[in-house]
N, C-alpha and C. Protein backbone atom coordinates (compact mmCIF):
# COMPACT_ATOMS: atom_id res chain seq x y z
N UNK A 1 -50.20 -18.34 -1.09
CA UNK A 1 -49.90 -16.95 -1.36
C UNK A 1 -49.57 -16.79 -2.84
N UNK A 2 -50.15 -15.95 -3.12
CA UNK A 2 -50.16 -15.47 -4.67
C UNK A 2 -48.94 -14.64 -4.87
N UNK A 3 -48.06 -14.84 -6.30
CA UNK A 3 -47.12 -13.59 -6.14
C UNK A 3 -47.57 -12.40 -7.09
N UNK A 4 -47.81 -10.94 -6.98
CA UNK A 4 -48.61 -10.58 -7.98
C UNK A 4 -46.72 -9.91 -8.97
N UNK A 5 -47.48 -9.47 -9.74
CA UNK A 5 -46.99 -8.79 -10.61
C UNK A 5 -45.67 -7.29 -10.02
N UNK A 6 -46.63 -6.80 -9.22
CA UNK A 6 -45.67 -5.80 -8.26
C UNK A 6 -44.69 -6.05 -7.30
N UNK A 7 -45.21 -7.74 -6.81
CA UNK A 7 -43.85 -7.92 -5.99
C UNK A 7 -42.49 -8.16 -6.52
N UNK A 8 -42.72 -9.17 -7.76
CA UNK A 8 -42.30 -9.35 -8.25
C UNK A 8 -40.85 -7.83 -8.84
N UNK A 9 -41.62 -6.89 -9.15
CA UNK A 9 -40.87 -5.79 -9.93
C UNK A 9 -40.50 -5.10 -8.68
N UNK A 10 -41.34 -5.08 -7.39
CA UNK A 10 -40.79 -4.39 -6.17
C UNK A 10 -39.33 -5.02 -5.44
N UNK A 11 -39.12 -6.72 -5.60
CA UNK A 11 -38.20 -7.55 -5.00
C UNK A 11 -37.48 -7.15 -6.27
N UNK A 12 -37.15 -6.84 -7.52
CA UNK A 12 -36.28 -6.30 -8.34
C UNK A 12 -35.34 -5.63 -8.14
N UNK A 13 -36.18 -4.57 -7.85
CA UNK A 13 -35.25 -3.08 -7.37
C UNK A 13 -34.65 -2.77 -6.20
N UNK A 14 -35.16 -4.07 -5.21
CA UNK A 14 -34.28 -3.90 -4.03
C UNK A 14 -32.83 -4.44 -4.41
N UNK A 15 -32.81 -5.14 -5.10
CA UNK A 15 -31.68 -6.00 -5.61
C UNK A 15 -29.95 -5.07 -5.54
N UNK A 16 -30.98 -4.45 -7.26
CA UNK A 16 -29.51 -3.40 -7.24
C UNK A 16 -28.76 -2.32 -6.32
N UNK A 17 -30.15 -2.02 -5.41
CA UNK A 17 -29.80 -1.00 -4.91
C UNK A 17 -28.72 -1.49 -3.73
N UNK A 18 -29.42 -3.05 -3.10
CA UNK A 18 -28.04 -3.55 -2.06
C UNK A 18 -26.81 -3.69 -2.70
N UNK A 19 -26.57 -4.01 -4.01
CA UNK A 19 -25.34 -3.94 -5.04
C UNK A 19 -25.08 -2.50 -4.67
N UNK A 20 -25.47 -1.30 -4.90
CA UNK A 20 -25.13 -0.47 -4.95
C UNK A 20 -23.90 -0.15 -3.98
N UNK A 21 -24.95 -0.22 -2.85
CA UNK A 21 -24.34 0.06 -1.58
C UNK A 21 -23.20 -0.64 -1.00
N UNK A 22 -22.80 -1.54 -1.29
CA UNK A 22 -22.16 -2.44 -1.45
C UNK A 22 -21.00 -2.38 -2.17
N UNK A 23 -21.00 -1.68 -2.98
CA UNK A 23 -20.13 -1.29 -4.54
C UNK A 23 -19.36 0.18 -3.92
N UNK A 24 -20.31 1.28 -3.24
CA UNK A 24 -19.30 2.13 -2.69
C UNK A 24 -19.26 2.44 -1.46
N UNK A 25 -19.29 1.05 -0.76
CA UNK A 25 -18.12 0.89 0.71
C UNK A 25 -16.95 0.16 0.46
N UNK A 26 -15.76 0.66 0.44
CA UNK A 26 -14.33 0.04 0.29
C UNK A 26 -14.65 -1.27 1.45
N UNK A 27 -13.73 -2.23 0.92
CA UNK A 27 -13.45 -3.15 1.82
C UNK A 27 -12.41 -3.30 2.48
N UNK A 28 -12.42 -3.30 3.67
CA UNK A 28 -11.10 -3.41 4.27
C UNK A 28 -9.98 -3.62 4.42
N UNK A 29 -8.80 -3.06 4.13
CA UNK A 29 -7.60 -3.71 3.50
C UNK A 29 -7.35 -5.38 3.90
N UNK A 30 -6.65 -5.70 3.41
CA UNK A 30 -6.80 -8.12 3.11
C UNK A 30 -5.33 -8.18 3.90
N UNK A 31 -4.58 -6.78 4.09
CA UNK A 31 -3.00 -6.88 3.85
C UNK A 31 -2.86 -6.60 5.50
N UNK A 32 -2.25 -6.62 6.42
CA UNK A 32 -1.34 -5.70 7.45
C UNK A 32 -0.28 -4.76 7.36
N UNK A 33 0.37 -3.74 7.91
CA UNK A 33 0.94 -3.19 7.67
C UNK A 33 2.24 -3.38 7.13
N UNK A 34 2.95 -4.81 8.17
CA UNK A 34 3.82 -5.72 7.73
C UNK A 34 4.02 -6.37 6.30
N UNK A 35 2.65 -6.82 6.12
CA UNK A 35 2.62 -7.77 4.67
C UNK A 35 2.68 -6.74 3.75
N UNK A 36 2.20 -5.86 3.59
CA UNK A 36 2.10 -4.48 2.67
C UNK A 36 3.15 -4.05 2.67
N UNK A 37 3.99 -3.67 3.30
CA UNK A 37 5.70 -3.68 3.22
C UNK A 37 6.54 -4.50 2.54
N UNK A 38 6.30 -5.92 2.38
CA UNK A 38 7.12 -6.74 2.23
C UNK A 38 6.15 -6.87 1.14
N UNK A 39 4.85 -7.25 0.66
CA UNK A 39 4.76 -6.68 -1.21
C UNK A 39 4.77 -5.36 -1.77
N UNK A 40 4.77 -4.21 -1.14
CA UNK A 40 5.89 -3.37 -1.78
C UNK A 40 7.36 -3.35 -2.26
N UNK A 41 7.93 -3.85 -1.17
CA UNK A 41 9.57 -3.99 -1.48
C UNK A 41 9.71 -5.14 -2.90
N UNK A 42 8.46 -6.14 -2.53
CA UNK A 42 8.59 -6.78 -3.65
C UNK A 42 7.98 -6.26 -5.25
N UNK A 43 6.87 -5.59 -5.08
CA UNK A 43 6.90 -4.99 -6.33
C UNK A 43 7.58 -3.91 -7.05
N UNK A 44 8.14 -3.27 -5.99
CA UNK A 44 9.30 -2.59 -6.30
C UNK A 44 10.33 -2.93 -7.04
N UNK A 45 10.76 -4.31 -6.50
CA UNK A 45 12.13 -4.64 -7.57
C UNK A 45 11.24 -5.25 -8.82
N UNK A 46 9.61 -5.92 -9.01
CA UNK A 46 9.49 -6.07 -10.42
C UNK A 46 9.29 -4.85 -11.66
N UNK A 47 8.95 -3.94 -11.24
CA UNK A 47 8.87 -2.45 -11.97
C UNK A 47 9.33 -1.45 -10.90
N UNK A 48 10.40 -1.02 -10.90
CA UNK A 48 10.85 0.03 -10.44
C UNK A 48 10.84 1.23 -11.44
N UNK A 49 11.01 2.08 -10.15
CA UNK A 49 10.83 3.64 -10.63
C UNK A 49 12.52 4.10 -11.21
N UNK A 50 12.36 4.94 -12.76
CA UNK A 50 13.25 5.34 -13.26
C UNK A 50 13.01 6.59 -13.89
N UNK A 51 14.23 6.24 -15.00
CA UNK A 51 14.18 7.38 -15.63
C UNK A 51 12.76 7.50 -16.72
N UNK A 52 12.25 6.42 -16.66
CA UNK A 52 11.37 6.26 -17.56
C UNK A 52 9.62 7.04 -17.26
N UNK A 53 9.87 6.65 -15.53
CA UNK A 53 8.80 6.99 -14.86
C UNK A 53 8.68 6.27 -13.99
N UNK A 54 7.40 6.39 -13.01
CA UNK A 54 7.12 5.83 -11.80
C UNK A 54 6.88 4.54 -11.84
N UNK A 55 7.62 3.86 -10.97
CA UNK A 55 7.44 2.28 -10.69
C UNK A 55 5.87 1.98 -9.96
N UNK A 56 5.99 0.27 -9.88
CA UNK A 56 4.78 -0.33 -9.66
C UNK A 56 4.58 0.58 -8.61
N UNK A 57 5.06 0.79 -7.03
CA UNK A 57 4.59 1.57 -5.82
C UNK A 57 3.76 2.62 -5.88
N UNK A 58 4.48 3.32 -6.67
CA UNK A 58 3.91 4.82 -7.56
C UNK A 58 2.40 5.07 -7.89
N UNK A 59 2.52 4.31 -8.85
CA UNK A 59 1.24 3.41 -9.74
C UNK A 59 0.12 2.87 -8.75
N UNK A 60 0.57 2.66 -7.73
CA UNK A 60 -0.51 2.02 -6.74
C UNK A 60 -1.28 0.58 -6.89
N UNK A 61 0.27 -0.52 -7.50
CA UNK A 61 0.06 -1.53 -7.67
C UNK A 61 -0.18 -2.43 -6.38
N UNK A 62 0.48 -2.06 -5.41
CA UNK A 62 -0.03 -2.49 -3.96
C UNK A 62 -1.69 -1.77 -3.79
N UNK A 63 -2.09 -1.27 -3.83
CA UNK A 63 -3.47 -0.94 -3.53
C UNK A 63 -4.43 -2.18 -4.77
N UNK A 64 -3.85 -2.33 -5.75
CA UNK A 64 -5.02 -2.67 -6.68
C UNK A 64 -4.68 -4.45 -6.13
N UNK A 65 -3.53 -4.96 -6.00
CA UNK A 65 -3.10 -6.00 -4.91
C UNK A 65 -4.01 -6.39 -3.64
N UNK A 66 -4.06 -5.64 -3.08
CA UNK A 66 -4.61 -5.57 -1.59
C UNK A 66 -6.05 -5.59 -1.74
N UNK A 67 -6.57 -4.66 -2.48
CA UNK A 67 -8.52 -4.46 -3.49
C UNK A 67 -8.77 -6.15 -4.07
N UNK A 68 -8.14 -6.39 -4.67
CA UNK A 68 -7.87 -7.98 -5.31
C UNK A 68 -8.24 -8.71 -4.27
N UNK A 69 -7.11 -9.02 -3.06
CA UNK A 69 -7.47 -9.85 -2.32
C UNK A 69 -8.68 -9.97 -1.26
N UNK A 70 -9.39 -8.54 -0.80
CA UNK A 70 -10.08 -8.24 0.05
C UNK A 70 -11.50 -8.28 -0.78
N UNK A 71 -11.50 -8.60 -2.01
CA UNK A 71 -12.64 -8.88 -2.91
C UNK A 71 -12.88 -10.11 -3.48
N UNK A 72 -12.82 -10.42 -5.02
CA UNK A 72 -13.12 -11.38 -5.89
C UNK A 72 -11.93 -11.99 -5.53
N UNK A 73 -10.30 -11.93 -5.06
CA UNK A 73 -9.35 -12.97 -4.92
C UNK A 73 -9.32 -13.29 -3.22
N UNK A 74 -10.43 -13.22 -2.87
CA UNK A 74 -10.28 -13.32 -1.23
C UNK A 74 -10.04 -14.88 -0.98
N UNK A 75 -10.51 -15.48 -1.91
CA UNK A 75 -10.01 -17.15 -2.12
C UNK A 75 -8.74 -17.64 -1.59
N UNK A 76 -7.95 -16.58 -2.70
CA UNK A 76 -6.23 -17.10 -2.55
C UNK A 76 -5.87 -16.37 -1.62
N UNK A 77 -6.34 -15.58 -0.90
CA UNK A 77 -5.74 -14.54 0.24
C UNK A 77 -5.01 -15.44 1.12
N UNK A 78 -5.22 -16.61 1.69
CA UNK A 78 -4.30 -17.51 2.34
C UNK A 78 -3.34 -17.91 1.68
N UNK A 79 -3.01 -17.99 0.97
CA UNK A 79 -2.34 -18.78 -0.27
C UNK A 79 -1.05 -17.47 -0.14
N UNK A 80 -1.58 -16.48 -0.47
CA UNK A 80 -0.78 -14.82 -1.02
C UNK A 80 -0.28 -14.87 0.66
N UNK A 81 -0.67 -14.57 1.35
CA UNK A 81 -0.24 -14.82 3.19
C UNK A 81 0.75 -15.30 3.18
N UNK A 82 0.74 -16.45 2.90
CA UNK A 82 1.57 -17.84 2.75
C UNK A 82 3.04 -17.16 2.26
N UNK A 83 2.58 -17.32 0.64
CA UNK A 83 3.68 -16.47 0.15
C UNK A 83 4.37 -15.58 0.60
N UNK A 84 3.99 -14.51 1.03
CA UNK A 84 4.46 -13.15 1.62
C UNK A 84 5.13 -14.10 2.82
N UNK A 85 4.75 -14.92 4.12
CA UNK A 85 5.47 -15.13 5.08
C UNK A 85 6.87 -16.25 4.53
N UNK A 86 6.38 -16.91 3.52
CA UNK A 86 7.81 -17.92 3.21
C UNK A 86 8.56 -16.87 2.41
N UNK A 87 8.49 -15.67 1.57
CA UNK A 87 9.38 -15.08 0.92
C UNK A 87 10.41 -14.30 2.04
N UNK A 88 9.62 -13.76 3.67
CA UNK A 88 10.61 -13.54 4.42
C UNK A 88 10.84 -14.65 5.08
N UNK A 89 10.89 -15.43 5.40
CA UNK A 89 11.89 -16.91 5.76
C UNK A 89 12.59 -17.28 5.03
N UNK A 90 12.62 -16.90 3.85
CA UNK A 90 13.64 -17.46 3.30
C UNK A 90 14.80 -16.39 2.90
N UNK A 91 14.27 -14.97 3.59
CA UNK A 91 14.96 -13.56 3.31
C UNK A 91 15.92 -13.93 4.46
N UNK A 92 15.28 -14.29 5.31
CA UNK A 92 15.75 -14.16 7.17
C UNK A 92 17.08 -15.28 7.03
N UNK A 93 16.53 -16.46 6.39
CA UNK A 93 17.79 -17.49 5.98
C UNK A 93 19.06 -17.32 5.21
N UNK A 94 18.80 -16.33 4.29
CA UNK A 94 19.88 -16.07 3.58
C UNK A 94 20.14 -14.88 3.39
N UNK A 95 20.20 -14.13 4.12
CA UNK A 95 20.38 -12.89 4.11
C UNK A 95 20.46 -11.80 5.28
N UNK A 96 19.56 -12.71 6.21
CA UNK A 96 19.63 -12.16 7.72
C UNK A 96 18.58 -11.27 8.54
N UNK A 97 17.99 -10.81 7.19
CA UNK A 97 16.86 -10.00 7.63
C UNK A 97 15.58 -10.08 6.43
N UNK A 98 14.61 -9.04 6.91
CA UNK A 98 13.32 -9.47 6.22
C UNK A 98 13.22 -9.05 5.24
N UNK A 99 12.61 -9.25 3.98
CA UNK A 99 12.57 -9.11 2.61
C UNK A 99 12.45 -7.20 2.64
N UNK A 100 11.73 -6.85 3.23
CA UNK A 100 10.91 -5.38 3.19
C UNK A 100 12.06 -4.04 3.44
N UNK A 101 13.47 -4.72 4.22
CA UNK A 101 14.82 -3.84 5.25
C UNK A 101 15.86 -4.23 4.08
N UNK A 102 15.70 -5.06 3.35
CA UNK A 102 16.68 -5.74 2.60
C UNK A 102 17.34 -4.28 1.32
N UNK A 103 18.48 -4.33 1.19
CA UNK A 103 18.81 -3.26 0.14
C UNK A 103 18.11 -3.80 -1.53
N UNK A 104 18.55 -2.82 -2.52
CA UNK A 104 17.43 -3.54 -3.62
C UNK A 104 18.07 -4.43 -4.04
N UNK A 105 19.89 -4.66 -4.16
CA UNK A 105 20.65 -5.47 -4.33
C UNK A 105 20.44 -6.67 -4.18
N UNK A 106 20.42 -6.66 -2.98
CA UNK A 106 20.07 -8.40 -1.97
C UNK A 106 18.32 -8.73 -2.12
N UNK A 107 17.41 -7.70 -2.28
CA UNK A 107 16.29 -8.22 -2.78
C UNK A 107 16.18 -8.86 -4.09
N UNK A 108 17.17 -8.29 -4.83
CA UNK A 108 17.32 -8.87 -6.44
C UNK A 108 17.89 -10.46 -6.03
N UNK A 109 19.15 -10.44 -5.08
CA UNK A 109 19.79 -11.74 -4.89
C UNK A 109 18.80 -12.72 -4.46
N UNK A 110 17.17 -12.13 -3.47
CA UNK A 110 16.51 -13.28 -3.13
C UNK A 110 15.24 -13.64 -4.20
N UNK A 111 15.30 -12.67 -5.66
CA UNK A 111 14.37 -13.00 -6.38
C UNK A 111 15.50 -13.52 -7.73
N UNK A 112 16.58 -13.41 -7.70
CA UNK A 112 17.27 -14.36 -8.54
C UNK A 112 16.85 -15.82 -8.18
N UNK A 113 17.81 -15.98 -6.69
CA UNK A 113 17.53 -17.66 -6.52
C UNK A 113 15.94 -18.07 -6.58
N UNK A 114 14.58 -17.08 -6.43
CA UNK A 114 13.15 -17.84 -6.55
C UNK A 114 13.15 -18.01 -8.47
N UNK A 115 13.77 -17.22 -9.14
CA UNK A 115 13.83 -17.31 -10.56
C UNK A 115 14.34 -18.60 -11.15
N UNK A 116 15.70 -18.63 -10.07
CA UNK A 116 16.42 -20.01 -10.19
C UNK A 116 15.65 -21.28 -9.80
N UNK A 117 15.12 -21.79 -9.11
CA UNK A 117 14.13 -22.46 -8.57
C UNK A 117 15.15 -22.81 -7.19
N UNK A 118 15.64 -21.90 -6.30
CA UNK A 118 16.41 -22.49 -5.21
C UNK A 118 16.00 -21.59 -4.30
N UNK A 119 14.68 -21.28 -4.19
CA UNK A 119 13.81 -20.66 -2.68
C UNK A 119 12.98 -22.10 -2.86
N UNK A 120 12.75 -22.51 -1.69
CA UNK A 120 11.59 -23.33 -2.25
C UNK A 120 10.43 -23.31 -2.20
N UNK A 121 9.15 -23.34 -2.55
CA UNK A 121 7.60 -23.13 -2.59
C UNK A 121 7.11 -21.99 -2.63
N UNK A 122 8.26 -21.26 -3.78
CA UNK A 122 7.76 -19.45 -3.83
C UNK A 122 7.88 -19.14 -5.22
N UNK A 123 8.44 -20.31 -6.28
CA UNK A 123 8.21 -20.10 -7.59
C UNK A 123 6.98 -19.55 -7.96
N UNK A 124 5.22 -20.33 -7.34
CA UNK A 124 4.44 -20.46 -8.08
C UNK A 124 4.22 -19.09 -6.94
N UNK A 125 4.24 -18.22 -6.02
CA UNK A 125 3.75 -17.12 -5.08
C UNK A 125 4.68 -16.13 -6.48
N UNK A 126 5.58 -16.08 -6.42
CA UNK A 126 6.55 -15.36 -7.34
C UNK A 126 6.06 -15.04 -8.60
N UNK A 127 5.52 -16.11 -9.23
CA UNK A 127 4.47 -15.90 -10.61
C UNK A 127 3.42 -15.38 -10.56
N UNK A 128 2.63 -15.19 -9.33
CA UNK A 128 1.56 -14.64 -9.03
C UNK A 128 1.47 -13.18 -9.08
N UNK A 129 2.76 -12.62 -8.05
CA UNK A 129 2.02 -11.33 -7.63
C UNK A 129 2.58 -10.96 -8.90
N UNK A 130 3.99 -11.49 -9.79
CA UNK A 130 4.09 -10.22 -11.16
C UNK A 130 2.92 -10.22 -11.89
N UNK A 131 2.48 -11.98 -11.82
CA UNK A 131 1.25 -11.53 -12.42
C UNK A 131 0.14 -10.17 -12.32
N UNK A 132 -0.14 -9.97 -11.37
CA UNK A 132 -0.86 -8.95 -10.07
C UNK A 132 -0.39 -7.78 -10.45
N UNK A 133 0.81 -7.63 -10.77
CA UNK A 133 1.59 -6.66 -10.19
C UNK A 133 1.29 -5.94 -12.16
N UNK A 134 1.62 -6.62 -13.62
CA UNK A 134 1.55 -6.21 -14.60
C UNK A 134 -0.25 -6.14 -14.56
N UNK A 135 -1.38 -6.46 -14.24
CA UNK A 135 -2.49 -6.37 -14.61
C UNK A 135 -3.07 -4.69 -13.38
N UNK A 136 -2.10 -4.77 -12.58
CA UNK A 136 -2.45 -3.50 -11.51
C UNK A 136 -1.35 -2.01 -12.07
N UNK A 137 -0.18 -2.85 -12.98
CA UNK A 137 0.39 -1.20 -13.42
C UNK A 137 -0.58 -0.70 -14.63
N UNK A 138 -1.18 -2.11 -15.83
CA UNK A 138 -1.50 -1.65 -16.89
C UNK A 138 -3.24 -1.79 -17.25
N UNK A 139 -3.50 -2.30 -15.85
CA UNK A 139 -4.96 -2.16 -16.49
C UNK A 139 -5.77 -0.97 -16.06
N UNK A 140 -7.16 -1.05 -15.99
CA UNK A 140 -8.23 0.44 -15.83
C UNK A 140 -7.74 0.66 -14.45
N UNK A 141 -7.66 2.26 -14.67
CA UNK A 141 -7.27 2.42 -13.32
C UNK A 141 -8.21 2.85 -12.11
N UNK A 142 -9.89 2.08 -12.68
CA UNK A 142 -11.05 2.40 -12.04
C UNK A 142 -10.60 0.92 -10.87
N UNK A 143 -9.68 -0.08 -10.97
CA UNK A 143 -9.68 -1.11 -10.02
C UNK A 143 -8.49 -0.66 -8.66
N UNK A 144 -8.17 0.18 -9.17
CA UNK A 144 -6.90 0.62 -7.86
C UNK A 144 -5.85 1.11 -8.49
N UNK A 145 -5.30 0.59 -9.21
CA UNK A 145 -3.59 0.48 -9.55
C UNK A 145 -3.65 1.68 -10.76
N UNK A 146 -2.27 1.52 -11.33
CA UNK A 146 -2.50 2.62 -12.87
C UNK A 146 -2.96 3.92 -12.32
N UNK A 147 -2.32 4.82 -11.39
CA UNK A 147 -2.34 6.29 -10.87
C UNK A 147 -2.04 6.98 -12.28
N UNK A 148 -3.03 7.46 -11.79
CA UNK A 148 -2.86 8.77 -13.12
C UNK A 148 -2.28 7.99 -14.28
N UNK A 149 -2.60 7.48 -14.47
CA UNK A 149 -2.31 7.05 -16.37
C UNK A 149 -1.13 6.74 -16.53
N UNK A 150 -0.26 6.33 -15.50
CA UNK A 150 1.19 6.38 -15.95
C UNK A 150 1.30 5.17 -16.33
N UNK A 151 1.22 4.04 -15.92
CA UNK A 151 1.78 2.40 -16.69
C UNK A 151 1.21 2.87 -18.26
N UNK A 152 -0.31 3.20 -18.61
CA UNK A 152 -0.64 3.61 -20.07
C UNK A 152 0.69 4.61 -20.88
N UNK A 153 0.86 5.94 -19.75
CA UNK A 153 1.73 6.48 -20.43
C UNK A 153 3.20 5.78 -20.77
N UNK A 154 3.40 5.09 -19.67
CA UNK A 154 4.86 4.47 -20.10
C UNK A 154 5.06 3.31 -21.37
N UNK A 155 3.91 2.52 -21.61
CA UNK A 155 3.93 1.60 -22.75
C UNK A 155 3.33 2.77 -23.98
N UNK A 156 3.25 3.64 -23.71
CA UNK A 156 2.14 4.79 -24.94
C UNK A 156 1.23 4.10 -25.50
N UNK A 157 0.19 3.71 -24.59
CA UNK A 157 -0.97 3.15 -24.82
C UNK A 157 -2.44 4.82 -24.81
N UNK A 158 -3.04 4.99 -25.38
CA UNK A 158 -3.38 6.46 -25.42
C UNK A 158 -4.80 6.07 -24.64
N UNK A 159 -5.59 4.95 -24.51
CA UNK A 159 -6.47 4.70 -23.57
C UNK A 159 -7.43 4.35 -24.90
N UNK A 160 -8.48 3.50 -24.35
CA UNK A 160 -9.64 3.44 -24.83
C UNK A 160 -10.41 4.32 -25.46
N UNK A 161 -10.70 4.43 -26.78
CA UNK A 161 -11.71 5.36 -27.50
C UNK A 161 -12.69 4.55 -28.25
N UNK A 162 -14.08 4.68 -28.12
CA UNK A 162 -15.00 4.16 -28.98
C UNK A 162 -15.13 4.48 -30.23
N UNK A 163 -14.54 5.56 -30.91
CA UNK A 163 -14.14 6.28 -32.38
C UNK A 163 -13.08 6.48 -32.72
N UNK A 164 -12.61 6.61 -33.67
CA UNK A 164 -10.91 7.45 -33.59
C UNK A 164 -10.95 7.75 -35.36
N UNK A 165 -10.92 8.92 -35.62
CA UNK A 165 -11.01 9.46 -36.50
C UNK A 165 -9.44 9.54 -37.53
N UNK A 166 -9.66 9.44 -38.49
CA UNK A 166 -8.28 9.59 -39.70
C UNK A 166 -7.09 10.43 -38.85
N UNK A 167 -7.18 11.54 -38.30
CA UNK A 167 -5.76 12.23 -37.56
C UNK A 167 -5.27 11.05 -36.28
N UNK A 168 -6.02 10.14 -36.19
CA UNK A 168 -5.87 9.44 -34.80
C UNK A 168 -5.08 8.14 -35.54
N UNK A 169 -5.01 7.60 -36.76
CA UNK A 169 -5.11 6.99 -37.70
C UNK A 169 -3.95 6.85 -38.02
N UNK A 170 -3.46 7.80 -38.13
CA UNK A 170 -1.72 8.04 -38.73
C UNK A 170 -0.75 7.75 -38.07
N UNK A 171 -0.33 6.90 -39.03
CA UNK A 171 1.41 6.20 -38.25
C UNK A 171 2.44 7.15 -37.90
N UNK A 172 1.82 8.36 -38.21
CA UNK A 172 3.02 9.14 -38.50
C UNK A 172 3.34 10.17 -37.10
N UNK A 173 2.22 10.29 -36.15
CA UNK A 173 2.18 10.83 -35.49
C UNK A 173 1.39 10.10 -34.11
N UNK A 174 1.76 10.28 -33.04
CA UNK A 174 1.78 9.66 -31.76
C UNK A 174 -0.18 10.21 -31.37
N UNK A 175 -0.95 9.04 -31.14
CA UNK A 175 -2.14 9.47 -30.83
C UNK A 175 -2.09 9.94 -29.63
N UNK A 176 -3.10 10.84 -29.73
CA UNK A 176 -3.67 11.77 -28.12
C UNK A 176 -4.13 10.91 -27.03
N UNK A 177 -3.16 11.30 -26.01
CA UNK A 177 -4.09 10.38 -24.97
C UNK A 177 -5.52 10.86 -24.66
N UNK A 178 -6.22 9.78 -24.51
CA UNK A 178 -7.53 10.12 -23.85
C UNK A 178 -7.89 9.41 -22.80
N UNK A 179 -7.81 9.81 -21.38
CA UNK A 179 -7.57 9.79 -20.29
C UNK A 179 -9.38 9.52 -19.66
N UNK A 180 -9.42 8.27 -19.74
CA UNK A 180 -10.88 8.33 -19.15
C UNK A 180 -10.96 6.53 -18.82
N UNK A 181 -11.23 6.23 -17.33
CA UNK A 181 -11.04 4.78 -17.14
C UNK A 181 -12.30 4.41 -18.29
N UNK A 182 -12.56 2.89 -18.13
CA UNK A 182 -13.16 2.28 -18.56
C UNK A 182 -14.16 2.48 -17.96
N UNK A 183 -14.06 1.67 -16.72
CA UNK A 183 -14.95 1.57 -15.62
C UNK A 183 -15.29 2.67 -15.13
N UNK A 184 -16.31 3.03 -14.60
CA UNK A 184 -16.57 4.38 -13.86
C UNK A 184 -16.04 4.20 -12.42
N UNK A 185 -14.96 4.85 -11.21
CA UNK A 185 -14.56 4.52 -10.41
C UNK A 185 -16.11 3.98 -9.24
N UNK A 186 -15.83 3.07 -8.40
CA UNK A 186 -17.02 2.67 -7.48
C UNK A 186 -17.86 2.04 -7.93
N UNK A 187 -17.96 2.04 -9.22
CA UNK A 187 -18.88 1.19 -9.77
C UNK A 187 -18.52 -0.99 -9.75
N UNK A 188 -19.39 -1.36 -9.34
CA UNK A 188 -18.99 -3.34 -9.40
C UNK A 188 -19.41 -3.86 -10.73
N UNK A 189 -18.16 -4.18 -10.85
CA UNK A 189 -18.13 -5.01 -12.21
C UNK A 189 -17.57 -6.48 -12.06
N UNK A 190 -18.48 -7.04 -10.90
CA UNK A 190 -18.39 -8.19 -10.69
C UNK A 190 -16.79 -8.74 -10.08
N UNK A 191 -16.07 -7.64 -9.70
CA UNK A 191 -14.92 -7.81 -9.06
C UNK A 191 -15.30 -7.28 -7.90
């Protein structure tokens, strides 16, 4: 069998188009209702909501979390499981109840001792989701997280511009935000 020239360019274009389709069907949340509770409560105490503005929850750092794992981090999704179930065992041990019911007080007391290194095997889960948790308040908010521009607005980051002209230039005065993700939302960018 010969391949001509047209199949060739015809097997092309089927390509992207299954990408396409593919790109805007959400994937199923990675989380349960349970586990999604208990990394809320936890991203809660790493950026909480103030006077400053809306914390990680807000921001929809659990959504860009949950998008993460049910996609390109579906790898570590056991791993993050893991985590989430030893951070309440070790809530339930010292404290009596589950990380998610816990006041913010005693959630601080069970992310002191993982700071301290006296939870055990939740240092390196602990480094993770802040990790997770700063790349879902401050990055494009075409991946989940970063609602309405607020982690940008709170560091006064004014967003991405491909130009920026002499008034944009000046130290002297606070640049204009320009409010436009990177990414176009739905679109796969290999995440």
């Amino acid at each position: 069998m010969s391949i001509t020239r047209r199949t060739v360019l015809a097997s092309a274009t089927l390509i992207p188009l299954a990408a396409i389709s593919k790109a805007q069907s959400p994937a199923p949340p990675a989380l349960t209702k349970d586990q999604r509770q208990t990394l809320d409560a936890l991203i809660d105490r790493l950026i909480p909501k103030d006077e400053l503005g809306p914390g990680a929850v807000e921001c929809g750092v659990g959504d860009y979390i949950d998008r993460c794992l049910a996609d390109y981090l579906a790898a570590e999704k056991p791993l993050f499981l893991e985590g989430l179930s030893n951070l309440d065992v070790y809530s339930l041990r010292t404290q009596k109840i589950a990380f998610a019911t816990l006041t913010p007080a005693q959630r601080d007391a069970v992310l002191t001792d993982i700071d301290n290194n006296q939870a055990p095997n939740l240092r390196g889960f602990f480094n993770r989701v802040r990790r997770l948790t700063l790349e879902g308040m401050f990055g494009d908010p075409a991946y989940g997280g970063n609602k309405n521009f607020a982690g940008w607005d709170l560091i006064r980051y004014p967003g991405a511009k491909l130009a920026a002209g002499p008034e944009d230039q000046s130290m002297k005065t606070p640049p204009k935000p320009f409010r436009k993700e990177l990414y176009g939302a739905g679109e796969n960018h290999g995440h």
